[in-house]
PDB file of N, CA and C in Angstrom:
ATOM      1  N   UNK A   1      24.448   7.451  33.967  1.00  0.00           N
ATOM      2  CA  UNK A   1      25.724   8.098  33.737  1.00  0.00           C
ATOM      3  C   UNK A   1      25.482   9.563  33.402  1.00  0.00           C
ATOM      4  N   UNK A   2      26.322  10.308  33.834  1.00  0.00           N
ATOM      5  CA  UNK A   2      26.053  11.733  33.627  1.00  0.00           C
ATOM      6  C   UNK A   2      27.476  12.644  32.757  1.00  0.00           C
ATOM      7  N   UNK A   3      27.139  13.382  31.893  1.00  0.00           N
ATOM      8  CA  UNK A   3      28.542  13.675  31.218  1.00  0.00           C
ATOM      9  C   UNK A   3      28.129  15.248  31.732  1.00  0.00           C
ATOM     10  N   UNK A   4      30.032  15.551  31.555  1.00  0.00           N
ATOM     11  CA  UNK A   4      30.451  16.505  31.859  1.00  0.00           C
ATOM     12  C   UNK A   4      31.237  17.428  31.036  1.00  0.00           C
ATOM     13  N   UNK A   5      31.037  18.563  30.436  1.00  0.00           N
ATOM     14  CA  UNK A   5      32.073  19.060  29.387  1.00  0.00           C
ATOM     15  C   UNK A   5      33.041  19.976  30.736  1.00  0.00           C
ATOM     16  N   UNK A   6      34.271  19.994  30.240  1.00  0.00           N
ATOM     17  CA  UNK A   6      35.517  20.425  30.654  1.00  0.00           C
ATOM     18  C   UNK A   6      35.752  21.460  30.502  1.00  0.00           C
ATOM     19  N   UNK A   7      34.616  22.514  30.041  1.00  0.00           N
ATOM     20  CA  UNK A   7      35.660  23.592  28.984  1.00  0.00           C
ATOM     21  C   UNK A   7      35.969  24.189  29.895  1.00  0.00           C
ATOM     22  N   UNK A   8      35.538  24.875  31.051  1.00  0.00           N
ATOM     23  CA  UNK A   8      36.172  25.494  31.721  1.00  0.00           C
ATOM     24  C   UNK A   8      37.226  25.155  32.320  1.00  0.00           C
ATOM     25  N   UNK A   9      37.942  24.427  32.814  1.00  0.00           N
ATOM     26  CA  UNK A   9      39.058  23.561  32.960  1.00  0.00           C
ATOM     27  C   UNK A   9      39.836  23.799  32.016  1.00  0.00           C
ATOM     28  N   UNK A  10      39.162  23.294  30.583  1.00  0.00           N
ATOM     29  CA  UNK A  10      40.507  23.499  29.633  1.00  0.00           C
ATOM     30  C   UNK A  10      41.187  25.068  29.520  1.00  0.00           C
ATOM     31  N   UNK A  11      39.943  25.703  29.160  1.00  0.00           N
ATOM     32  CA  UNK A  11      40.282  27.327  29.087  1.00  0.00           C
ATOM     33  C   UNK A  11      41.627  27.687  30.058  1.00  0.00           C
ATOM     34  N   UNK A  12      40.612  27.457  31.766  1.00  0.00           N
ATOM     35  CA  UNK A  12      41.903  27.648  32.842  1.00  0.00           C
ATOM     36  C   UNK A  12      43.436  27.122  32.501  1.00  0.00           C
ATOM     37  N   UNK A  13      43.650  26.001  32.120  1.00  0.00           N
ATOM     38  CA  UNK A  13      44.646  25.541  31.752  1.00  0.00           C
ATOM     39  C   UNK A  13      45.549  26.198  30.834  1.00  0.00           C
ATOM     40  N   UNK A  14      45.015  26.485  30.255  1.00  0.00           N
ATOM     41  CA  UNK A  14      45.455  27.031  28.528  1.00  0.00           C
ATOM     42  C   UNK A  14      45.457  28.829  28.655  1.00  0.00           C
ATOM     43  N   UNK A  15      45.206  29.286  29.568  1.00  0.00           N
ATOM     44  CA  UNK A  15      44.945  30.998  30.347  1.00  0.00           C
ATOM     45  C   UNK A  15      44.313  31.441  29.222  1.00  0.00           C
ATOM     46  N   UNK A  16      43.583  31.339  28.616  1.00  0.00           N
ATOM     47  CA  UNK A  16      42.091  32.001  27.670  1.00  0.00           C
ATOM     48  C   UNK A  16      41.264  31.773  28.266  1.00  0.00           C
ATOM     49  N   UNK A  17      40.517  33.091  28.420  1.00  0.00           N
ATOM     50  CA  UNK A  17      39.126  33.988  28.820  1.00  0.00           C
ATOM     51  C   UNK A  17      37.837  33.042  28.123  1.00  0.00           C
ATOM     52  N   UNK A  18      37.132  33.348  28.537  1.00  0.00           N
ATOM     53  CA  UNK A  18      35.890  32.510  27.731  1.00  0.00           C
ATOM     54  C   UNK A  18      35.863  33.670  26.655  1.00  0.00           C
ATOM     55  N   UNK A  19      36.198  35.020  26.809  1.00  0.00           N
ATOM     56  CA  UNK A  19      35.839  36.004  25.845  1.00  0.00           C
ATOM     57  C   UNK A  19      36.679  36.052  24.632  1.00  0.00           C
ATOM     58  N   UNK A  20      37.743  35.454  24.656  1.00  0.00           N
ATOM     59  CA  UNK A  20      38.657  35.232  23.896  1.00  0.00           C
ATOM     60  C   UNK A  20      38.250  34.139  22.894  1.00  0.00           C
ATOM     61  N   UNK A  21      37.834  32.806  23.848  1.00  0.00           N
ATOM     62  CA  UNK A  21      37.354  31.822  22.838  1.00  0.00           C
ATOM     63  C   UNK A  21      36.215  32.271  22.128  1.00  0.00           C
ATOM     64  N   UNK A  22      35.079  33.307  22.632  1.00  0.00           N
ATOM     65  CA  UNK A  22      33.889  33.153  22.074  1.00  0.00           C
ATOM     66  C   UNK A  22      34.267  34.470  20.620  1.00  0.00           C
ATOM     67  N   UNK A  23      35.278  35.102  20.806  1.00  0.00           N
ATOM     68  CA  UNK A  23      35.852  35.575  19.428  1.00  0.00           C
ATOM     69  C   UNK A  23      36.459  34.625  18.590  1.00  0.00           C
ATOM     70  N   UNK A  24      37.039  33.898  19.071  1.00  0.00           N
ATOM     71  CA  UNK A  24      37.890  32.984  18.220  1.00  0.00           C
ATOM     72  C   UNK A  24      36.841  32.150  17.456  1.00  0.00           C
ATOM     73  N   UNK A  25      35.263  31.858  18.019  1.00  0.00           N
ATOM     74  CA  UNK A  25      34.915  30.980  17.677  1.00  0.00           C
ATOM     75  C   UNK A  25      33.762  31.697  16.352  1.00  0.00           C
ATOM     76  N   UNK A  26      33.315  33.005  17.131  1.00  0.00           N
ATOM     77  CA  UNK A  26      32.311  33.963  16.623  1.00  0.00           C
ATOM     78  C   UNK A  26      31.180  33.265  17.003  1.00  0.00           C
ATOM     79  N   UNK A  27      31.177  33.473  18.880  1.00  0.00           N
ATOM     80  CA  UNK A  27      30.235  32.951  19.214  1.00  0.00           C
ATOM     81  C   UNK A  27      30.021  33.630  20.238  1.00  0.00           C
ATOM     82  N   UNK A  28      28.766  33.529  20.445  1.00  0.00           N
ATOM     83  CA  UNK A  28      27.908  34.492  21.071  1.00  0.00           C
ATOM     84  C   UNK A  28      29.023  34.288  23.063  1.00  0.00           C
ATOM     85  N   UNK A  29      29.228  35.204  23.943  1.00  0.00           N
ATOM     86  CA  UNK A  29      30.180  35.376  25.045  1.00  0.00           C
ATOM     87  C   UNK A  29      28.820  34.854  25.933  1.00  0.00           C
ATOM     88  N   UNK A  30      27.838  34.923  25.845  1.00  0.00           N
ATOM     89  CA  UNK A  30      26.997  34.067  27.143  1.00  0.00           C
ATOM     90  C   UNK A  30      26.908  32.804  27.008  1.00  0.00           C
ATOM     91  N   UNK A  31      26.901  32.328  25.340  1.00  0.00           N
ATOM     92  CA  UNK A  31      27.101  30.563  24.930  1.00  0.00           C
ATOM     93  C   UNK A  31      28.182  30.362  25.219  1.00  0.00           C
ATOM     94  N   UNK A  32      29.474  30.936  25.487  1.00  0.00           N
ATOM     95  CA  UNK A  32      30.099  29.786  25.984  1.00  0.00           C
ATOM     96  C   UNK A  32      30.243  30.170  27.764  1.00  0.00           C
ATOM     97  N   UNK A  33      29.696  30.998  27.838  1.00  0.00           N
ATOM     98  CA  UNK A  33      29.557  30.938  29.631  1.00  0.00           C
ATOM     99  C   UNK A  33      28.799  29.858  30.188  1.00  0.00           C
ATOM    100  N   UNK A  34      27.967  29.808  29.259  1.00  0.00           N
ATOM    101  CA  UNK A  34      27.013  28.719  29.643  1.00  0.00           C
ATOM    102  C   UNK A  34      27.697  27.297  30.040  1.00  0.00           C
ATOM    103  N   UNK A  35      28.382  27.152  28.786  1.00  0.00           N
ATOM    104  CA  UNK A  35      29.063  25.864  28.679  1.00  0.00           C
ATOM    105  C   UNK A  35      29.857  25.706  29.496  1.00  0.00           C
ATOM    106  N   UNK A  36      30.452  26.701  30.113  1.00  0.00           N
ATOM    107  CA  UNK A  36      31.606  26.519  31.113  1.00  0.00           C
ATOM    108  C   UNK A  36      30.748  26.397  32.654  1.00  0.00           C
ATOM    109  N   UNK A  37      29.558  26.602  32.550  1.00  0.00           N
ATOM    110  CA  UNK A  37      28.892  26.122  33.582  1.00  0.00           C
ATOM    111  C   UNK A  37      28.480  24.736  34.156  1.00  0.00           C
ATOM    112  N   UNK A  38      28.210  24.602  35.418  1.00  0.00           N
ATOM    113  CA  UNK A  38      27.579  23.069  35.566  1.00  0.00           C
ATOM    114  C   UNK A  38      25.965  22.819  35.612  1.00  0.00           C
ATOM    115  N   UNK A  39      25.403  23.819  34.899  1.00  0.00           N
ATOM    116  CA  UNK A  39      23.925  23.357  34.290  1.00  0.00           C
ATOM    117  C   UNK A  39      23.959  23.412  32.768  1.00  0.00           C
ATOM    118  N   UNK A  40      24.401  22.855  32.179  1.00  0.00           N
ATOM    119  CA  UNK A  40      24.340  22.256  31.076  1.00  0.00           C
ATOM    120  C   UNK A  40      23.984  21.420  30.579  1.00  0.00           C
ATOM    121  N   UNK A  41      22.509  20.839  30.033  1.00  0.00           N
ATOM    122  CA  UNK A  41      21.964  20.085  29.678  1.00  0.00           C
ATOM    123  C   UNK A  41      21.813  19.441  28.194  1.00  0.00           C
ATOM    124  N   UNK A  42      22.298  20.199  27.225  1.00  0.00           N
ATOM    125  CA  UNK A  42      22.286  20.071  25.878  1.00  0.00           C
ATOM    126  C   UNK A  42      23.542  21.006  25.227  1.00  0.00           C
ATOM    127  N   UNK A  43      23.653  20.075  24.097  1.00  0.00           N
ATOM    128  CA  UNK A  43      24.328  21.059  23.137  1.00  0.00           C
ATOM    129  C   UNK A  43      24.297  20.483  22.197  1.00  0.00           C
ATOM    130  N   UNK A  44      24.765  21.155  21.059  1.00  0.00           N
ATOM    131  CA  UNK A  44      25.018  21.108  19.439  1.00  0.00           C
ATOM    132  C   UNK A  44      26.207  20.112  19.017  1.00  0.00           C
ATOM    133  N   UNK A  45      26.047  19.268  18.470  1.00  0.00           N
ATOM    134  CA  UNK A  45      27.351  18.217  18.423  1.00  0.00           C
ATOM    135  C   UNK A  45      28.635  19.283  17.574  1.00  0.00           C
ATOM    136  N   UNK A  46      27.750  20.437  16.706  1.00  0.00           N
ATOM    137  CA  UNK A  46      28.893  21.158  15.623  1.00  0.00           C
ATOM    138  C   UNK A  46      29.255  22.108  16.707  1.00  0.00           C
ATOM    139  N   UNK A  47      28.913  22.774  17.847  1.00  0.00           N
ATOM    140  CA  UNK A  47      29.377  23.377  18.956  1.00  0.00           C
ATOM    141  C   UNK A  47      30.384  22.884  19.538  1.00  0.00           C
ATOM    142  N   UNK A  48      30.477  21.345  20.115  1.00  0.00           N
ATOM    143  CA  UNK A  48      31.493  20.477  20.381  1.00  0.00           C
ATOM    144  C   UNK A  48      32.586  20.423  19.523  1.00  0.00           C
ATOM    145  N   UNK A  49      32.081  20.410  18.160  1.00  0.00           N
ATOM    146  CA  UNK A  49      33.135  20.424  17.252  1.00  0.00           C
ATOM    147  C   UNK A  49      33.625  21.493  16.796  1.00  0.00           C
ATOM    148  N   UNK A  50      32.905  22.768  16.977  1.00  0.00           N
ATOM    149  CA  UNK A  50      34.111  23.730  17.316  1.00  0.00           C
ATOM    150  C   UNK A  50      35.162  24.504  17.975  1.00  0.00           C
ATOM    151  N   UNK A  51      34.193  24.101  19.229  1.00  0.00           N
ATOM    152  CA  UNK A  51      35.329  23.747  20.453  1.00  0.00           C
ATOM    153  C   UNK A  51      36.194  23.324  20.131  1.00  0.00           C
ATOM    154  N   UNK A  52      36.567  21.652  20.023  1.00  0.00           N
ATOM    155  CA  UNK A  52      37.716  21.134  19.670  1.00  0.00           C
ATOM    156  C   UNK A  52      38.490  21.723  18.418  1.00  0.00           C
ATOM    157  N   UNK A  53      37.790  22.501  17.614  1.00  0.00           N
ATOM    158  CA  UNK A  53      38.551  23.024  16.536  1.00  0.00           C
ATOM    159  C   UNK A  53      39.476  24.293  16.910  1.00  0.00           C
ATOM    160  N   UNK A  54      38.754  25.087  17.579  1.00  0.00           N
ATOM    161  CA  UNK A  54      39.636  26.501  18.280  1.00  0.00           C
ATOM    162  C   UNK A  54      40.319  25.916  19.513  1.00  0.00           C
ATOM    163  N   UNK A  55      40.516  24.912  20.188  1.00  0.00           N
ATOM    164  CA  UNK A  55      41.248  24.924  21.058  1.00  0.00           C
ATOM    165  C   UNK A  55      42.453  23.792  20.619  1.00  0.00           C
ATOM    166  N   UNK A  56      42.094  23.140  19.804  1.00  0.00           N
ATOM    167  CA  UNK A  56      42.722  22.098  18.821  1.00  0.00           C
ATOM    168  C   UNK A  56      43.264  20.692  19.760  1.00  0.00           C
ATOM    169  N   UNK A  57      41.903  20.445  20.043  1.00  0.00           N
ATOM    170  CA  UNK A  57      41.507  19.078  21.051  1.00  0.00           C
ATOM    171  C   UNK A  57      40.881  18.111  20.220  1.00  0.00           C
ATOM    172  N   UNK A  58      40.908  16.747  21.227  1.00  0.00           N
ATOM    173  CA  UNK A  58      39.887  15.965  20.457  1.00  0.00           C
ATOM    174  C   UNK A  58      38.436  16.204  21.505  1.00  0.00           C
ATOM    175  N   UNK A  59      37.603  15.390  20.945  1.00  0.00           N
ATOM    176  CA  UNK A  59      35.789  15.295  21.317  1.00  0.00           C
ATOM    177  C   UNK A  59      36.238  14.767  23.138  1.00  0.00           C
ATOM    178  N   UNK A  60      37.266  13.848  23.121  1.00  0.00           N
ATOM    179  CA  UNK A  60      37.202  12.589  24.459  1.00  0.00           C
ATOM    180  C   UNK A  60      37.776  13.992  25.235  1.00  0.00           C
ATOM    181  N   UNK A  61      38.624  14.390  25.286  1.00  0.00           N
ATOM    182  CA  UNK A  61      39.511  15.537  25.981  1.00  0.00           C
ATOM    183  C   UNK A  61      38.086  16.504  26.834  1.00  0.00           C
ATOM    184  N   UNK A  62      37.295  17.322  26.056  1.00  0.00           N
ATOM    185  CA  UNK A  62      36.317  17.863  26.285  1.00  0.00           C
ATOM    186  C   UNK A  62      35.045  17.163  27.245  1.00  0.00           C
ATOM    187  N   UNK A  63      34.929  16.544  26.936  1.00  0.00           N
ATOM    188  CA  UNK A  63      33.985  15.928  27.600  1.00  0.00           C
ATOM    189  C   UNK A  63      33.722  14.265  28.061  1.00  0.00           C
ATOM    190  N   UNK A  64      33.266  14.015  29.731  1.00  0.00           N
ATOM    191  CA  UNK A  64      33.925  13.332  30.217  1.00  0.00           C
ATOM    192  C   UNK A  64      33.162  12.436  31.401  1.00  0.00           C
ATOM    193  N   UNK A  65      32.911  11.027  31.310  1.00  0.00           N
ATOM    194  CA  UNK A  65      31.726  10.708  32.049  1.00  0.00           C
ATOM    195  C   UNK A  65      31.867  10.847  33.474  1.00  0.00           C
ATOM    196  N   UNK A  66      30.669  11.261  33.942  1.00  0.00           N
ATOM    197  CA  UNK A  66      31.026  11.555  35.669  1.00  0.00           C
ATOM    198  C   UNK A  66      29.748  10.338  36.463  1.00  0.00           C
ATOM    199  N   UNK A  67      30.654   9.938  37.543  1.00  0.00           N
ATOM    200  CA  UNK A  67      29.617   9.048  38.589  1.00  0.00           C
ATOM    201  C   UNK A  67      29.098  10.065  39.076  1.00  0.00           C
ATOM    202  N   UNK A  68      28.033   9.675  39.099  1.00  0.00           N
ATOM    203  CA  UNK A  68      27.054  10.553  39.554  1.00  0.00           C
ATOM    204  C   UNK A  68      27.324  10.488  41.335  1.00  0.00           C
ATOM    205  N   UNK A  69      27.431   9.438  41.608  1.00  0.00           N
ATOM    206  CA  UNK A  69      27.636   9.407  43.234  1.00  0.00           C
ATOM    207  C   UNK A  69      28.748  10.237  43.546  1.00  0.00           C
ATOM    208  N   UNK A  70      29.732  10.248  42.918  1.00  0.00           N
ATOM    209  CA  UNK A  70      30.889  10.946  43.117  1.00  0.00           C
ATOM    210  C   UNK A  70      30.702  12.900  42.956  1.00  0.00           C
ATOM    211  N   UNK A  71      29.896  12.750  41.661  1.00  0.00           N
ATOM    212  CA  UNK A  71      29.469  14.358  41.267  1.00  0.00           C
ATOM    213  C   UNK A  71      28.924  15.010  43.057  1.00  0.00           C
ATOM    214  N   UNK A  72      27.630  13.735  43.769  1.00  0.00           N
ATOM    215  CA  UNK A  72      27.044  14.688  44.460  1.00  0.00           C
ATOM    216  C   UNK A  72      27.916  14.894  45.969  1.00  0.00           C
ATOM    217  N   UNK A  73      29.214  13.773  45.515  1.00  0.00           N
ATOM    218  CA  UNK A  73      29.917  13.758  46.722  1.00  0.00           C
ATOM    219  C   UNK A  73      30.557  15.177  46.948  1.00  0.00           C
ATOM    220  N   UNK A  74      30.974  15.722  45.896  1.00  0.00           N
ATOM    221  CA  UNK A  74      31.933  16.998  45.647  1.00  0.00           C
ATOM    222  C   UNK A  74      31.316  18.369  46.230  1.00  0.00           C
ATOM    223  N   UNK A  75      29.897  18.090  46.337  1.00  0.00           N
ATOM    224  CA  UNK A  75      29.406  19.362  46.192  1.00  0.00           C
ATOM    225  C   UNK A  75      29.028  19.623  47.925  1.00  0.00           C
TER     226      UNK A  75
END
């Protein structure tokens, strides 16, 4: 199983900049570029949880299991 964080999705949704969140969060503007990327291999569970705190989500919303067969279908 392969997980997937959303943030970029959510951001789009919600019309905030990643630069916006990474003030809101006082976080570094390439960490959350990162995150809004699809090589993302790790993160900080209190990162997750501040995500959901500045965008005022839960943990499930953010991140989201992907079939992998399906992931390589997309691309």
């Amino acid at each position: 199983m392969k997980i997937k964080i959303r943030l970029k999705e959510l951001l789009e949704e919600r019309g905030i900049s990643q630069r916006q969140l990474s003030l809101r969060m006082n976080m570094r503007p390439a960490t959350i570029s990162h995150l809004c990327s699809d090589s993302v291999d790790r993160v900080y569970i209190r990162t997750l949880e501040q995500i959901c705190d500045a965008l005022d989500i839960t943990v499930d919303q953010l991140i989201v299991s992907v079939n992998e067969k399906e992931d390589i279908a997309d691309k």
